[in-house]
Protein backbone atom coordinates (compact mmCIF):
# COMPACT_ATOMS: atom_id res chain seq x y z
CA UNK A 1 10.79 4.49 -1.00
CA UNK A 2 10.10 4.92 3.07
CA UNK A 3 9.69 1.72 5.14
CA UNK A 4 5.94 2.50 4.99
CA UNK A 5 5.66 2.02 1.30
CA UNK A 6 8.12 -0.93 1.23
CA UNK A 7 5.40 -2.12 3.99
CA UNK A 8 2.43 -1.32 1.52
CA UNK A 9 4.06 -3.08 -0.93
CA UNK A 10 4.61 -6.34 1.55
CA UNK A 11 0.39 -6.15 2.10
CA UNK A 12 -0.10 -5.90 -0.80
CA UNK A 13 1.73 -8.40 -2.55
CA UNK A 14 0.32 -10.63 0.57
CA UNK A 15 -3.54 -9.63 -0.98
CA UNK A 16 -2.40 -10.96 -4.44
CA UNK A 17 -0.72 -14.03 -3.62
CA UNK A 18 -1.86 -15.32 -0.46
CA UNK A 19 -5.76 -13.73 -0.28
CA UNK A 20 -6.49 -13.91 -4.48
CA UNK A 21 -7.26 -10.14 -4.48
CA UNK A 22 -6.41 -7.33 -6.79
CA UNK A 23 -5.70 -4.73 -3.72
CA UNK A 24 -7.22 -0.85 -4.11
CA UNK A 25 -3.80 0.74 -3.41
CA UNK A 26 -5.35 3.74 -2.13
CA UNK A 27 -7.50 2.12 0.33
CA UNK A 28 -4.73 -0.13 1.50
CA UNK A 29 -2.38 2.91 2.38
CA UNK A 30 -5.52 4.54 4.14
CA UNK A 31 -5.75 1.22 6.33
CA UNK A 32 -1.88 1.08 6.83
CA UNK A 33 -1.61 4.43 7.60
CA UNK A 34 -4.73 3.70 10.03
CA UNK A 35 -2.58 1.18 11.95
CA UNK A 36 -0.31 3.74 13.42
CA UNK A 37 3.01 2.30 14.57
CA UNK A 38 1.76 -0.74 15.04
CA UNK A 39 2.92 -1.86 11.51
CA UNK A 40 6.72 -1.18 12.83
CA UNK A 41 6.37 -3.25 15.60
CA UNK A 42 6.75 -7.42 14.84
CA UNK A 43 4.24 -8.14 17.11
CA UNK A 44 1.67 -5.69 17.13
CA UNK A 45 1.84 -5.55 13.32
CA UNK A 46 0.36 -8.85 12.87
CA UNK A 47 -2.90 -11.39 13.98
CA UNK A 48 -2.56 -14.13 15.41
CA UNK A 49 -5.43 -16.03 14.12
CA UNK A 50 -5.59 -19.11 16.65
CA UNK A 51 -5.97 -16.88 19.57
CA UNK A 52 -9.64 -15.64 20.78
CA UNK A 53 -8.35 -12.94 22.96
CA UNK A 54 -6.56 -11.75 19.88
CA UNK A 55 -9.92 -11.65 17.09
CA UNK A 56 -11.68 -10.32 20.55
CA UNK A 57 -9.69 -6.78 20.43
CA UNK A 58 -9.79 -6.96 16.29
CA UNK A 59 -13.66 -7.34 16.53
CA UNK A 60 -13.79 -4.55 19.53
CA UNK A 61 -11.17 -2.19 18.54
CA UNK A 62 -11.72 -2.49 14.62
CA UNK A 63 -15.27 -3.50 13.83
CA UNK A 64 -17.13 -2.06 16.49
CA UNK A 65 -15.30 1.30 17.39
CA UNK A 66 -13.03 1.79 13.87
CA UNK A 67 -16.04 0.79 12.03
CA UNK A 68 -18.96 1.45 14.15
CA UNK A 69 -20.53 -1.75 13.55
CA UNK A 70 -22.95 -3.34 16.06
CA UNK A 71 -21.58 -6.20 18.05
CA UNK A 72 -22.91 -10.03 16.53
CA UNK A 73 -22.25 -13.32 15.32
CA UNK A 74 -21.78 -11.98 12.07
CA UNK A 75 -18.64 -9.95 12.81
CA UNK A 76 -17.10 -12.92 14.39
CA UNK A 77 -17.80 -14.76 11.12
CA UNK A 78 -16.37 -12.12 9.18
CA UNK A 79 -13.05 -12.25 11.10
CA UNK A 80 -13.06 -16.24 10.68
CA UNK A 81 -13.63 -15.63 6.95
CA UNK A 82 -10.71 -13.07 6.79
CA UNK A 83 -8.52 -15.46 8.60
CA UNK A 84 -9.39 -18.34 6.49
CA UNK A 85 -9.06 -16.52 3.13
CA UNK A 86 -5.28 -15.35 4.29
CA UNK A 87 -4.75 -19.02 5.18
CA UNK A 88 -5.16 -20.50 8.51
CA UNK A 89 -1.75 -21.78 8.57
CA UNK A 90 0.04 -18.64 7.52
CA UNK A 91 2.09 -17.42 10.02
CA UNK A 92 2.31 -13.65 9.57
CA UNK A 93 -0.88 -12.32 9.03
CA UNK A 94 -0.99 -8.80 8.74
CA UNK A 95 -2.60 -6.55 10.81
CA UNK A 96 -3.18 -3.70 7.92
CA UNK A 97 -3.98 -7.08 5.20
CA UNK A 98 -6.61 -8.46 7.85
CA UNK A 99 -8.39 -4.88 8.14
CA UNK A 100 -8.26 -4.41 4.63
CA UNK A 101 -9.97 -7.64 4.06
CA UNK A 102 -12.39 -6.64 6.76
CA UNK A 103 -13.18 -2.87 5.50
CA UNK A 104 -14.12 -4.93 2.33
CA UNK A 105 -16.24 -7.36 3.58
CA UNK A 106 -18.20 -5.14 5.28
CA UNK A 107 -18.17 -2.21 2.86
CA UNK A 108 -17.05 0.39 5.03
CA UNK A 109 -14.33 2.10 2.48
CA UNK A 110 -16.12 5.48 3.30
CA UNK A 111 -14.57 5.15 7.06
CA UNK A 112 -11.49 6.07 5.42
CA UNK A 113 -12.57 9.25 3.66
């Protein structure tokens, strides 16, 4: 198994026990796979949830251009949600687990084909 999978794996055991979700495998490696090399990198490979600048590029990079959904208060909810559901206090959130959570939310699995 490549570091990607063992990485898929990591999500995805992070949907089930952290986030109460049965993950859609296929989906999930579509979103990792998404993330580019961002998901080697310790930094870039997670969210940090207390920091606006932070949920600022997820909402402009991911929601609006990944996504193509229109910029509101309802995105910004949706990433609060996300963050909440994968526990505030949880220090590694994932990058690939919080878009995941996000592509769901908004029902946007067709993005990834």
């Amino acid at each position: 198994m490549g570091r990607r999978d063992e990485l898929i794996e990591k999500y995805a055991d992070d949907l089930r026990t952290k986030c109460g979700m049965d993950p859609d495998m296929d989906l999930l490696r579509k979103v990792t796979i998404a993330c580019g090399p961002a998901i080697y990198n310790a930094d870039a490979s997670t969210v940090a949830g207390s920091q606006p600048d932070e949920l600022e590029t997820v909402k402009k990079n991911f929601l609006m251009k990944k996504l193509g959904l229109p910029d509101g208060a309802e995105l910004d909810d949706a990433i609060k949600s996300v963050i909440e559901t994968y526990g505030q206090s949880e220090r590694n959130k994932y990058r690939a687990v919080i878009y995941y959570m996000l592509t769901k939310h908004f029902r946007k699995e067709a993005v990834y084909g």
